[in-house]
N, C-alpha and C. Protein backbone atom coordinates (compact mmCIF):
# COMPACT_ATOMS: atom_id res chain seq x y z
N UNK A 1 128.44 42.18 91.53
CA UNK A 1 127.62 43.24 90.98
C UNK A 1 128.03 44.60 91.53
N UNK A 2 128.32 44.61 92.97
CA UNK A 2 129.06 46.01 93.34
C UNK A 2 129.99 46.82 92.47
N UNK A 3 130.73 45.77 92.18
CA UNK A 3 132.09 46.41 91.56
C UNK A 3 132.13 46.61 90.10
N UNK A 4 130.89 46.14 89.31
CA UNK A 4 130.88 46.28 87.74
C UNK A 4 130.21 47.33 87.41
N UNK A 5 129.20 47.76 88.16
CA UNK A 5 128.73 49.20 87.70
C UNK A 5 129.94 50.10 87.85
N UNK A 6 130.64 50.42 89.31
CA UNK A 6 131.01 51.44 89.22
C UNK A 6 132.37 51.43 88.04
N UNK A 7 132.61 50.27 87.28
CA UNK A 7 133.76 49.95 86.40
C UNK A 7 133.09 50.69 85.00
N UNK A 8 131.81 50.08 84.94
CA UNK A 8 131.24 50.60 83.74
C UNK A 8 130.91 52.05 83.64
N UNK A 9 130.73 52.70 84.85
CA UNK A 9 130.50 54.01 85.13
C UNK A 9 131.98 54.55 84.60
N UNK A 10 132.96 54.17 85.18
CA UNK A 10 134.16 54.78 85.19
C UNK A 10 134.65 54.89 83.20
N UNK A 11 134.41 53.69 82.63
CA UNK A 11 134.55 53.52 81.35
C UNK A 11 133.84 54.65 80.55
N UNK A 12 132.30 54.88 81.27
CA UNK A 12 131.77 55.80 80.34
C UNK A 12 132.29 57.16 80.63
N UNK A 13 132.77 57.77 81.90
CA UNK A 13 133.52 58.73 81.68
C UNK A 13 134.51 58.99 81.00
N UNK A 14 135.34 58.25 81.15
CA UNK A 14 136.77 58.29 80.55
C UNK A 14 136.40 58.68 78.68
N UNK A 15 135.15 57.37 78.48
CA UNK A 15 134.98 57.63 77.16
C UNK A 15 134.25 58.87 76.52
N UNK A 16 133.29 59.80 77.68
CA UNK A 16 133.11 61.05 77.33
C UNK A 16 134.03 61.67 77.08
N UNK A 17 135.56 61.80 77.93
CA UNK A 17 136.49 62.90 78.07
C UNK A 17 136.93 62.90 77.22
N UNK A 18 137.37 61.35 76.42
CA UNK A 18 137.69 61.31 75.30
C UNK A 18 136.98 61.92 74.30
N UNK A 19 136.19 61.94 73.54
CA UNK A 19 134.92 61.94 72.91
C UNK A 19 135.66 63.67 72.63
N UNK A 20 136.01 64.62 73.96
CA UNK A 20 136.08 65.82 73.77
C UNK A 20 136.94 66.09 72.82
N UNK A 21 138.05 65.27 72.84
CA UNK A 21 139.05 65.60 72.02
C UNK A 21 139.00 65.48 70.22
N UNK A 22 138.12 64.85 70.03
CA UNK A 22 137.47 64.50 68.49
C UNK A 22 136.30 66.36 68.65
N UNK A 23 135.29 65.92 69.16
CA UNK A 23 134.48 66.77 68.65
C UNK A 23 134.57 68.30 69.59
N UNK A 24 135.88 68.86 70.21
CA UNK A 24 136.00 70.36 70.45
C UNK A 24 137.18 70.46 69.21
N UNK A 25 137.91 70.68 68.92
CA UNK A 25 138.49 71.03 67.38
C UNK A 25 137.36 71.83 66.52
N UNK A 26 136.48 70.54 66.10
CA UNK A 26 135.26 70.77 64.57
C UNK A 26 134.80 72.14 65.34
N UNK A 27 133.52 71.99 66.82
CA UNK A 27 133.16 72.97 66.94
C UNK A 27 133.85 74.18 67.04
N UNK A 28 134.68 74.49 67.45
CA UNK A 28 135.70 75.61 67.73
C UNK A 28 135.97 76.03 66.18
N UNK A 29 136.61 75.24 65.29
CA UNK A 29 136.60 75.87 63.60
C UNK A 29 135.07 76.39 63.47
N UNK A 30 133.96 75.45 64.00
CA UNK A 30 132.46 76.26 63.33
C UNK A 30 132.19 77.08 63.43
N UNK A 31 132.19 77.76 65.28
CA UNK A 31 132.11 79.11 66.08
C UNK A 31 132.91 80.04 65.84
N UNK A 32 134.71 80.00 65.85
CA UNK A 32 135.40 80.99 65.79
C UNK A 32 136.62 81.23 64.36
N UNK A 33 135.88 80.17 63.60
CA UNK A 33 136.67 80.11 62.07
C UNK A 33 138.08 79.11 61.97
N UNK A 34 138.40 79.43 61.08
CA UNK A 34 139.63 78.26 60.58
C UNK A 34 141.10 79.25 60.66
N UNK A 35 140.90 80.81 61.09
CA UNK A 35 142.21 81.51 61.18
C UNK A 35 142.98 80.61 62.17
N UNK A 36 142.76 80.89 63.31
CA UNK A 36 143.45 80.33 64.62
C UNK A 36 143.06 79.31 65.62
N UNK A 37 142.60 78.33 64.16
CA UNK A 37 141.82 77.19 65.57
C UNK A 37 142.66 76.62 66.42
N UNK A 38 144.28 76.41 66.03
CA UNK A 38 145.60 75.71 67.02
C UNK A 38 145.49 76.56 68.25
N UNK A 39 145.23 78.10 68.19
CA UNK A 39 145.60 78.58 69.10
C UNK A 39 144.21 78.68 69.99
N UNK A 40 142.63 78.69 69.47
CA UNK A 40 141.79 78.45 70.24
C UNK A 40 141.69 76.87 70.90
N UNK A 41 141.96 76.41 69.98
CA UNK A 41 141.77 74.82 71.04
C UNK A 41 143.13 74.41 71.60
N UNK A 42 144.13 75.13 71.63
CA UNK A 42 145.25 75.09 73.02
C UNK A 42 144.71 75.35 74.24
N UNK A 43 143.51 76.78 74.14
CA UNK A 43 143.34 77.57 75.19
C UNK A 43 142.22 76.92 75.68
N UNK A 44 141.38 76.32 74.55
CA UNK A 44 140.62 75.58 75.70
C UNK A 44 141.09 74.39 76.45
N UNK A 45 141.64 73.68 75.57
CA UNK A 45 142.13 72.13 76.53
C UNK A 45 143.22 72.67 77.45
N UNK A 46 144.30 73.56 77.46
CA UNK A 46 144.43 74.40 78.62
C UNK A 46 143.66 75.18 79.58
N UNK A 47 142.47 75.56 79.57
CA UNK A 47 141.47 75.72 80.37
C UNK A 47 141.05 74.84 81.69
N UNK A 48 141.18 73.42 80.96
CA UNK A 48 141.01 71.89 81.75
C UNK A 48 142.12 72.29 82.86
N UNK A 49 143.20 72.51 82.53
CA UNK A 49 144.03 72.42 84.52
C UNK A 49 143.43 73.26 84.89
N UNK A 50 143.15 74.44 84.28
CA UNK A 50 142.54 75.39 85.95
C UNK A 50 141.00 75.25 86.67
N UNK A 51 140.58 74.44 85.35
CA UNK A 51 139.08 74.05 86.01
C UNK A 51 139.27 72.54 87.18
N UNK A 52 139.97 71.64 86.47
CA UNK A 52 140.05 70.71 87.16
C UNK A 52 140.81 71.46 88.67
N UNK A 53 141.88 72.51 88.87
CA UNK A 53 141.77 72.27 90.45
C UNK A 53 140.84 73.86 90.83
N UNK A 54 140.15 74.46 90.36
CA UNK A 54 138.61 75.02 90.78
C UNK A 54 137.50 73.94 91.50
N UNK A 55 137.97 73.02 90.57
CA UNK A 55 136.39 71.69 90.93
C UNK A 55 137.19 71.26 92.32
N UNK A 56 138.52 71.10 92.24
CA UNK A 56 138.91 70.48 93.20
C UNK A 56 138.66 71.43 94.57
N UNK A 57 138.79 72.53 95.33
CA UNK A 57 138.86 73.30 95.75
C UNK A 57 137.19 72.80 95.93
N UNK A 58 136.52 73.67 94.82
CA UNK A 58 134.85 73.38 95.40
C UNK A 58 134.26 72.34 95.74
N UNK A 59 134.90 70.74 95.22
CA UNK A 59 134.45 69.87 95.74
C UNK A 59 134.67 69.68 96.89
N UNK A 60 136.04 70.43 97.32
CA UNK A 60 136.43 69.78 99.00
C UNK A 60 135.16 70.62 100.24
N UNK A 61 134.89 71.97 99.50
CA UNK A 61 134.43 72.80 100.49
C UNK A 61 132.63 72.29 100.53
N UNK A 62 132.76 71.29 99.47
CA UNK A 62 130.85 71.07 99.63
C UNK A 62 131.05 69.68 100.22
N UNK A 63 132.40 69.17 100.09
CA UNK A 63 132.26 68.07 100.69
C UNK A 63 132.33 67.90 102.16
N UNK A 64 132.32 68.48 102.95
CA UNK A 64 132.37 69.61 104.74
C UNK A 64 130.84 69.75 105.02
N UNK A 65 130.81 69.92 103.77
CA UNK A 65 128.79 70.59 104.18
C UNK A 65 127.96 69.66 103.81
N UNK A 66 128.21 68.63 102.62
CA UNK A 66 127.13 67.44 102.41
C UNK A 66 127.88 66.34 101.78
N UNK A 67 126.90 65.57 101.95
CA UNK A 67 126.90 63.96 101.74
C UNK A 67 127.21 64.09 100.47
N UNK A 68 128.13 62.56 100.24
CA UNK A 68 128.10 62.55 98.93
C UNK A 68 127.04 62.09 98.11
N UNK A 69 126.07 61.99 98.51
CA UNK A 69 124.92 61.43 97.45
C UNK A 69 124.68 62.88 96.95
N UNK A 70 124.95 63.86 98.01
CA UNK A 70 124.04 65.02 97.48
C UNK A 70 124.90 66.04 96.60
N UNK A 71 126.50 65.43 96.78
CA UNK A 71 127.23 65.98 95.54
C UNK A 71 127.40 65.73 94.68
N UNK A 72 127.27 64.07 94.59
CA UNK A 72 126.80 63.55 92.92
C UNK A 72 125.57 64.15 92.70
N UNK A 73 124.83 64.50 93.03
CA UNK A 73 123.88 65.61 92.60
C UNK A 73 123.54 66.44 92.43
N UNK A 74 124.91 67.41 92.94
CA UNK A 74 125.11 68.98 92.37
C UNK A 74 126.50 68.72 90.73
N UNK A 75 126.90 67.45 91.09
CA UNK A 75 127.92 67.29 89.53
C UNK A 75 126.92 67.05 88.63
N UNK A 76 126.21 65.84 88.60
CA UNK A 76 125.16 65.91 87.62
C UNK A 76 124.46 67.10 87.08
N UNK A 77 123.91 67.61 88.20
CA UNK A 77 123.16 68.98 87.94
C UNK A 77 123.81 70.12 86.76
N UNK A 78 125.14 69.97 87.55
CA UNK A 78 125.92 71.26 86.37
C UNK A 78 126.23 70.30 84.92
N UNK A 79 126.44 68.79 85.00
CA UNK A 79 126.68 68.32 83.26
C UNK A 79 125.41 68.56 82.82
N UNK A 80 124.01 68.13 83.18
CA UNK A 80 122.77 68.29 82.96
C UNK A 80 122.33 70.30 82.11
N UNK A 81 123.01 70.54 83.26
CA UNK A 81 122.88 72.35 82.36
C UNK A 81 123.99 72.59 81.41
N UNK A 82 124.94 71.73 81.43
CA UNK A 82 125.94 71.72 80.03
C UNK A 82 125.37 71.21 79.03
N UNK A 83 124.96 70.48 78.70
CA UNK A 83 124.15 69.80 77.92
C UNK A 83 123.08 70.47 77.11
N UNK A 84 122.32 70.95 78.69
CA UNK A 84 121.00 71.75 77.72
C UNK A 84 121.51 73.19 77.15
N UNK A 85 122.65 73.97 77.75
CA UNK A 85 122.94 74.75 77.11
C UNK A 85 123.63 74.29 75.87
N UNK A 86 124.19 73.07 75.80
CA UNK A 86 124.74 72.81 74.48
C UNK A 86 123.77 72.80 73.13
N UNK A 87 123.02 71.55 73.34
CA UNK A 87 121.69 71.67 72.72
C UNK A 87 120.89 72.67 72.08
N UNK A 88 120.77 73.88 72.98
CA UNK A 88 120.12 74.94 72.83
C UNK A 88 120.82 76.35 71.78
N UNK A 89 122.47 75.63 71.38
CA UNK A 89 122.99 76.43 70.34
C UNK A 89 122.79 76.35 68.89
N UNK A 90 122.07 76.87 68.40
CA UNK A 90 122.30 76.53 66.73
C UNK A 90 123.14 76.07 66.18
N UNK A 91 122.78 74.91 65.73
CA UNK A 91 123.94 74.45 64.86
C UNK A 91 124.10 74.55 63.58
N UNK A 92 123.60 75.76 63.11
CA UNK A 92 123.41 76.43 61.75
C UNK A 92 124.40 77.41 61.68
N UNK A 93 125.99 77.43 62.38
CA UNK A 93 126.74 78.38 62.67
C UNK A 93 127.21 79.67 61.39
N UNK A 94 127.46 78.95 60.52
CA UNK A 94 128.04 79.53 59.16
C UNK A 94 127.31 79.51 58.90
């Protein structure tokens, strides 16, 4: 039982990250039109390296100062406000 959650945990990430690649395209044509969506969704999924080593950097420096229970609970915290800010956009764009 130890080892199947954190497998199933790991699956459902992977399958969020995925997930991005289907539905950032559509939104990006909804928000910023159909001129240059190649070149807006380059820049975002290029965005991903510099965030991924930002997180890296901030995870190391919170990881010095707290436990990891309490940094899985500042990661949650920020997907949790991704979310509700997602939610909270009209999706009546056009």
């Amino acid at each position: 039982f130890g080892q199947v959650i954190p497998m199933i945990w790991t699956c459902l990430l992977f399958g969020c990250f995925a997930a991005n690649f289907s539905v950032f395209p559509t939104t990006i044509s909804m928000f910023f039109g159909e001129k240059n969506v190649g070149i807006n969704v380059g820049l975002i999924f290029s965005s991903q390296i510099f965030s991924a080593f930002l997180s890296m950097y901030a995870l190391d420096a919170l990881r010095t100062s707290l436990r990891w229970e309490y940094m899985c609970f500042v990661v949650a915290s920020i997907q949790l406000l991704g979310a509700l800010v997602s939610f909270s956009v009209n999706s009546d764009v056009r």
